[in-house]
Protein backbone atom coordinates (compact mmCIF):
# COMPACT_ATOMS: atom_id res chain seq x y z
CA UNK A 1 45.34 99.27 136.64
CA UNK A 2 45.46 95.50 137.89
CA UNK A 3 45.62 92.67 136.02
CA UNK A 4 42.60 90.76 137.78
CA UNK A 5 40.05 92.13 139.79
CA UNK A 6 38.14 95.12 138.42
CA UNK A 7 40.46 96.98 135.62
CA UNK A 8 40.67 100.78 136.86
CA UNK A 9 41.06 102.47 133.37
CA UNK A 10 41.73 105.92 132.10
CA UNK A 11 37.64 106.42 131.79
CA UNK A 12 37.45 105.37 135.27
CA UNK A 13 35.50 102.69 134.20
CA UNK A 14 36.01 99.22 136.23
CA UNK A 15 35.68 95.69 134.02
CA UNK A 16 36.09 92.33 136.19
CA UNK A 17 39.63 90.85 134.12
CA UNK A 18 39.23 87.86 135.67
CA UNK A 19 42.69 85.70 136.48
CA UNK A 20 43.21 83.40 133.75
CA UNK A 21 44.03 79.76 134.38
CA UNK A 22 47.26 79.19 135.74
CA UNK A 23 47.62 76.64 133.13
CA UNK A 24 47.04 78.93 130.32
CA UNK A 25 50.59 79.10 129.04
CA UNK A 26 51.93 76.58 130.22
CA UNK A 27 54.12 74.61 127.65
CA UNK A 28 53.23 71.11 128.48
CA UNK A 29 54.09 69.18 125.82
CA UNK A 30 52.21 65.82 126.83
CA UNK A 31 49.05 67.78 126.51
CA UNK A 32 46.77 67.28 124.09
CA UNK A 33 46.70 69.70 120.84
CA UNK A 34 42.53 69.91 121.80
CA UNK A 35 43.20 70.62 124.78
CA UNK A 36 45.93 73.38 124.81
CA UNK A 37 43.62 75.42 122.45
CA UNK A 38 40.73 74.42 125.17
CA UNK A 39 42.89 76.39 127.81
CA UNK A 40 43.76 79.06 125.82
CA UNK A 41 40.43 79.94 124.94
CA UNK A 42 38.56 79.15 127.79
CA UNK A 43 35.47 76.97 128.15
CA UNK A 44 33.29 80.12 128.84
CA UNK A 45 32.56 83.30 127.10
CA UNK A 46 32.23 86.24 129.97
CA UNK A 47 30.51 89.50 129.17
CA UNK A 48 29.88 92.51 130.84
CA UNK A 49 27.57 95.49 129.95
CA UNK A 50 26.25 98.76 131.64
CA UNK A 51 26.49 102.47 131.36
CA UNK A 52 28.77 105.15 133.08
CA UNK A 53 28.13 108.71 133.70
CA UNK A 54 31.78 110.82 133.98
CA UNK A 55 32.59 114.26 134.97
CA UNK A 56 35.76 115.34 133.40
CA UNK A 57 36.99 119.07 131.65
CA UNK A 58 36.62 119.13 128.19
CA UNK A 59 40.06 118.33 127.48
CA UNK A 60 43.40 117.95 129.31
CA UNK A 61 44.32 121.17 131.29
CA UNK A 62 41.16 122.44 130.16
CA UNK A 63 40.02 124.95 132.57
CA UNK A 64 36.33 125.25 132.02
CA UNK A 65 34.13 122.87 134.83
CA UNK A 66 33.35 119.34 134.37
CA UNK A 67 31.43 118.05 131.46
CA UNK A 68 29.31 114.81 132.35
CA UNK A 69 29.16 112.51 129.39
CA UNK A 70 27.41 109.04 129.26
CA UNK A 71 29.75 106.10 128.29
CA UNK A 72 28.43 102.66 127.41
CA UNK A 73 30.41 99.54 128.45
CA UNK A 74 30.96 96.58 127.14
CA UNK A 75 33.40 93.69 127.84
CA UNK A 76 33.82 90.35 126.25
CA UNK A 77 36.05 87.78 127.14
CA UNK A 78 36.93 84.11 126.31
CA UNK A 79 40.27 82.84 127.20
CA UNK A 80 43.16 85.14 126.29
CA UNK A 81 40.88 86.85 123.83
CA UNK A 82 39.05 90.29 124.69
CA UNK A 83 37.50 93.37 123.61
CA UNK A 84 35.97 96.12 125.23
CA UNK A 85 35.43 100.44 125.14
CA UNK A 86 38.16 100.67 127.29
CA UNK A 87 41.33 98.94 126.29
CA UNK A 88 39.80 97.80 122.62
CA UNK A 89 40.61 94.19 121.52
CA UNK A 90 43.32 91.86 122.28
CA UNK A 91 44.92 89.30 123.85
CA UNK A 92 45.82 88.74 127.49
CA UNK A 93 47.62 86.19 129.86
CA UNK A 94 47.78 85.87 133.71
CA UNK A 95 50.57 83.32 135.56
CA UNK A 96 49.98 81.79 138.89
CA UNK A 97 52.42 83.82 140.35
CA UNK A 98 50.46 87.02 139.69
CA UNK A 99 52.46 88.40 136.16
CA UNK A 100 50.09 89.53 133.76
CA UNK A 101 50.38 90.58 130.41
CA UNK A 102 48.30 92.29 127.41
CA UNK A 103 48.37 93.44 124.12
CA UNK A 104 45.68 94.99 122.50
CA UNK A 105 44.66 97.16 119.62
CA UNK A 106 42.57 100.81 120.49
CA UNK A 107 42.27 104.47 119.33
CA UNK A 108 43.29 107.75 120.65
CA UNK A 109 40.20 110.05 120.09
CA UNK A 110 42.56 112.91 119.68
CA UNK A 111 41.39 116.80 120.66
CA UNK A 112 38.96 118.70 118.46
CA UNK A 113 39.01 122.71 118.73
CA UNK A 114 35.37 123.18 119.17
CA UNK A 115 33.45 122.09 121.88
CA UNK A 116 32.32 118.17 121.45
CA UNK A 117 29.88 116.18 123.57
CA UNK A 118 31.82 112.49 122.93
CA UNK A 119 35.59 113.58 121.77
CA UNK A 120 37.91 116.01 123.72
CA UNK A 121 38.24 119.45 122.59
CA UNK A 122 37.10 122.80 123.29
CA UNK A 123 35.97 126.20 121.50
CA UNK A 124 39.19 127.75 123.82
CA UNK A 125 41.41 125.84 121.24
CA UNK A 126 39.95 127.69 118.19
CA UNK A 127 42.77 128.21 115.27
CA UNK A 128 44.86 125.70 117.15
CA UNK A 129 43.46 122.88 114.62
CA UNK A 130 42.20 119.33 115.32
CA UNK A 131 44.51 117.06 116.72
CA UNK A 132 44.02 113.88 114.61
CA UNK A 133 42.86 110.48 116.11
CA UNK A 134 44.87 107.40 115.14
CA UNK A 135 44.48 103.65 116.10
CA UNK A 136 46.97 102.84 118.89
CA UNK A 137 48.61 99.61 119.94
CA UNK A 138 48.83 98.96 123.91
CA UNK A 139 51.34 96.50 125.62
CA UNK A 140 50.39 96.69 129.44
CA UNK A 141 52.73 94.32 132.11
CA UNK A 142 51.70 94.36 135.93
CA UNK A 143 53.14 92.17 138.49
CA UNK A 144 50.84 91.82 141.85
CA UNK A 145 54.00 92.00 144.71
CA UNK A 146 51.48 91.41 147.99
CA UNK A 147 47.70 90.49 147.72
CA UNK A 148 47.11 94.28 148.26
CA UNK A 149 49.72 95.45 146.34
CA UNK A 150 50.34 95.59 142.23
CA UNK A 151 52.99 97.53 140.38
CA UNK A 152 52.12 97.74 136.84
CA UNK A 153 53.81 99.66 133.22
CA UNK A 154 51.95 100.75 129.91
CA UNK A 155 53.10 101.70 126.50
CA UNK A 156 50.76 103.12 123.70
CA UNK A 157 51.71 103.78 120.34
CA UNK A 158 50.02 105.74 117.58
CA UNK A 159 49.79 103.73 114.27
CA UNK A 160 48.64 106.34 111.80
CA UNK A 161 51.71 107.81 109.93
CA UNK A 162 50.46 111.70 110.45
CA UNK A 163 49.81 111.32 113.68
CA UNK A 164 52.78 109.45 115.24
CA UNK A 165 52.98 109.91 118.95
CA UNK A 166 53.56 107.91 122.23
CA UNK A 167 52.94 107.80 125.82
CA UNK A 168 53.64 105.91 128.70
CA UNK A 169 52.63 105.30 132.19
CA UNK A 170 54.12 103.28 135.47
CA UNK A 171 51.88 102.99 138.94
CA UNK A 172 51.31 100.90 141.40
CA UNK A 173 47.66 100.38 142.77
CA UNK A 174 47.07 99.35 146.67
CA UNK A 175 43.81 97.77 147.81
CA UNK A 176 43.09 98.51 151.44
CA UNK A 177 39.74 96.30 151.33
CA UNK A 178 38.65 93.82 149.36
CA UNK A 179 35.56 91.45 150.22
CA UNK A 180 33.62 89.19 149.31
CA UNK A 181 31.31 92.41 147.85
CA UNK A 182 33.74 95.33 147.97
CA UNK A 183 36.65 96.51 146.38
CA UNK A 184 38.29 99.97 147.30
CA UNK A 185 41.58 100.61 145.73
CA UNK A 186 43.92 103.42 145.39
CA UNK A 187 45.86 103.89 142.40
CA UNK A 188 49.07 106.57 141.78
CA UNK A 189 50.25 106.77 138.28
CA UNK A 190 52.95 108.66 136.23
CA UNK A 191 52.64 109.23 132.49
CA UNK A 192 55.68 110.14 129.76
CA UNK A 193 55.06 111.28 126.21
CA UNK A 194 57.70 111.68 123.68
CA UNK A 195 58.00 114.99 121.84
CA UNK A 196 55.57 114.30 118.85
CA UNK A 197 52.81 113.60 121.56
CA UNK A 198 53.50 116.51 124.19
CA UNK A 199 54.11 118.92 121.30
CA UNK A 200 50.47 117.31 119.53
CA UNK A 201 48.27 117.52 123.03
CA UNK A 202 50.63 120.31 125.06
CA UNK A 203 52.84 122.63 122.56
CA UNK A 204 52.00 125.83 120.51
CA UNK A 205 53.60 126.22 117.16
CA UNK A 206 54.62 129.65 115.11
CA UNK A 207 51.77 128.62 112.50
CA UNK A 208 48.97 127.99 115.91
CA UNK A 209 50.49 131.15 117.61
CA UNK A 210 49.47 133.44 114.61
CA UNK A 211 46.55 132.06 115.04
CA UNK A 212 45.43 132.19 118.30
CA UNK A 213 45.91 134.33 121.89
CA UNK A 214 48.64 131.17 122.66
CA UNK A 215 52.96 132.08 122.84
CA UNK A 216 54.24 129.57 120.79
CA UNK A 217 55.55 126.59 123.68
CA UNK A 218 57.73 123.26 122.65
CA UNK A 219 57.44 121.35 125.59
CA UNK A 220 60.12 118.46 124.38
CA UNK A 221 59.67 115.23 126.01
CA UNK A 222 59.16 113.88 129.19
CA UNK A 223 57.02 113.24 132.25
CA UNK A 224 53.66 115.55 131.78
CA UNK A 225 50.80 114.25 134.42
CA UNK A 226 51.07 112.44 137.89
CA UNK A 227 47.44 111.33 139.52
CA UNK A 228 45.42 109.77 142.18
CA UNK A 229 42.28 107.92 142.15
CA UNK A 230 40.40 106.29 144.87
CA UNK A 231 38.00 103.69 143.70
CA UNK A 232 34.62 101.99 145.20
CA UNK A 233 33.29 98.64 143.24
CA UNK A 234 30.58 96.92 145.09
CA UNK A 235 28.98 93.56 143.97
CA UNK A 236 25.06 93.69 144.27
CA UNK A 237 24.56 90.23 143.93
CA UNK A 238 26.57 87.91 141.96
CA UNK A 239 25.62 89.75 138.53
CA UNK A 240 25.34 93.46 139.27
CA UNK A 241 28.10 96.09 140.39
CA UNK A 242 28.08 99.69 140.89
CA UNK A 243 31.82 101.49 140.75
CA UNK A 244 32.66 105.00 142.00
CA UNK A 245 35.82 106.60 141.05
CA UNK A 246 37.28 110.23 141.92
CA UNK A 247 40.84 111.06 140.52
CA UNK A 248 43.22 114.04 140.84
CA UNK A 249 45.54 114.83 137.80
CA UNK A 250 48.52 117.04 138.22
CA UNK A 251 50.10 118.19 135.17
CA UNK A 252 53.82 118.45 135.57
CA UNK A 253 57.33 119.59 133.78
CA UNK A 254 57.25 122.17 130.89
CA UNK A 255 53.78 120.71 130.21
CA UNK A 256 52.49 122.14 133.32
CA UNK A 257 53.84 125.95 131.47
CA UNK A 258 52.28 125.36 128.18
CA UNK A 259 49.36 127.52 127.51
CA UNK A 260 47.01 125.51 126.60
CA UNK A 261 46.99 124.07 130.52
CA UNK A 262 44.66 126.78 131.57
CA UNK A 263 44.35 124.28 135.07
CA UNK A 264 47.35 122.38 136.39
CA UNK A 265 45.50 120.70 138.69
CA UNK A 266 41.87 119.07 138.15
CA UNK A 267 39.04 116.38 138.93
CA UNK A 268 37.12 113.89 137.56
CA UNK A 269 34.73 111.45 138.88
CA UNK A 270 33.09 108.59 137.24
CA UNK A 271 29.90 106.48 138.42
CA UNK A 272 29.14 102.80 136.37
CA UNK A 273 25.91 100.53 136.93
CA UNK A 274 27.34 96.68 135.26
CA UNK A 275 25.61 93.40 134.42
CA UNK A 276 27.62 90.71 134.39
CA UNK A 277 27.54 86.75 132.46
C-alpha cells in the first residue's frame, strides 16, 4: 500500500491518495491562523466513485472456489481529512520527502458460519459460531525510499471489548512502470496477529471441537499470511480508471496447521471501473 498514487488495499481496490502539500504540516509560525487551516484542509474536495467486481474464497483458508462479489467505492478527500469503503475515515499527512502517515477509524466484518454473499463465512464453519465484527482503529506509516520503491507498516486494533484482537502487516511495494496513464505495481506483504486474533479467525476450541468435525488447534501468536499482488491501473482520460489486481496469499506458521485452513495457498483477483472529481 503507498501513500500516494493509487492505494492497493486489502479489497484490491485502488483509490488515487493524492500527495498532500508539502506545506501541510509545516509549523510556520509567521503564517497566518486562516491560512494554516487553508493548508490543512485543502482548497478542493476530491471524490472518487465506481464499482468493483472480486473473486475471493469465502473466507480465509477457505477451500471452496472463488466467490465474485460486487463492491461499491467511494472516496472523499479534502486536505488531511478522508473517508472511504476501504480504509473508513480519517486523517492523513504526506511530507516532501515522501513519509506518509494515517490514522483512521474502520470495521472488521468478522466471519459468519453460514455462507454470506457480503461478509466472510461459510456453511463449512457450522457449530464453530460467528466471529463478531468490531470497529477497528488503523495507524498506517510508509516511507517511499526510490521513486519506484515504498516500504510501508500497518497496525489495526479491534475496539469492541468482546472482540479484542490485533493484526499487523509490513511490505514494501515496487512499481516497475508508471506513466503518464499506467501504473503496474507489485506489492509483497507480511501480516502478524496476536493470540486473541489468530485463535478468533485460525484456532479451534474444546467447546467448537464438540461441536464440529475440527481437533481443537491454539495457534498462539505470530506471523500467519505472506502474499503477492501484481496490480494494473490505467487512466482513461483524466476522470476514468480501470484497475486489475491478482494476489497470492500463503498462509504460514501454526496457522497454516489449523483446521479450519482447508487451502494454504489461494487467489483472488479484483477488477474496478472509477470516476474521478
Amino acid at each position: 500500500m503507498t501513500r500516494s498514487s493509487p492505494a492497493r488495499a486489502l479489497l484490491a481496490i485502488l483509490i488515487g491518495i493524492p500527495a498532500l502539500p508539502a506545506h501541510a504540516g509545516d509549523a510556520n509560525t509567521d503564517q497566518p491562523p486562516r491560512a494554516a487551516i487553508d493548508s490543512l484542509l485543502g482548497s478542493k474536495t476530491e471524490v472518487t466513485v465506481g464499482v468493483a467486481l472480486s473473486a475471493a474464497t469465502r473466507y480465509p483458508g477457505a477451500d471452496t472456489g472463488s466467490v465474485l462479489r460486487p463492491i461499491p467505492v467511494l472516496s472523499i478527500q479534502r486536505g488531511v481529512l478522508f473517508a472511504d469503503t476501504t480504509r473508513g475515515a480519517g486523517l492523513q499527512y504526506q511530507s516532501s520527502t515522501g513519509f506518509y502517515i494515517s490514522q483512521s477509524f474502520s470495521y472488521d466484518r468478522g466471519r459468519l458460519e453460514r455462507n454470506s454473499g457480503w461478509r466472510p463465512g461459510s456453511s463449512r464453519l457450522a457449530g464453530m459460531g460467528d466471529v463478531p465484527g468490531s470497529p477497528t482503529a488503523r495507524t498506517l506509516i510508509a516511507q517511499q525510499l526510490q521513486p519506484w520503491l515504498t516500504a510501508s507498516a500497518e497496525m489495526e486494533l479491534a475496539l469492541r471489548d468482546d472482540a479484542r484482537r490485533n493484526r499487523y502487516r509490513t511490505g514494501v511495494e515496487l512499481v516497475p512502470l508508471r506513466s503518464a496513464a499506467d501504473i503496474i505495481a507489485v506489492d509483497i506483504d507480511a501480516w502478524w496477529g496476536d493470540g486473541r486474533y489468530n485463535q478468533a479467525y485460525f484456532g479451534v476450541t474444546p467447546a467448537q471441537a464438540a461441536q464440529t468435525r475440527f481437533a481443537v488447534a491454539h495457534p498462539g501468536s505470530g506471523m500467519y499470511v505472506r502474499s503477492a499482488g501484481l496490480s494494473w491501473e490505467h487512466h482513461l482520460d483524466a476522470h476514468w480508471s480501470s484497475t486489475l489486481q491478482l494476489t497470492i496469499t500463503r498462509y504460514v506458521g501454526d496457522v497454516s496447521d489449523s483446521p479450519v485452513v482447508a487451502r494454504r495457498t489461494s487467489a483472488g483477483a479484483t477488477a474496478a471501473i472509477t470516476y474521478s472529481y
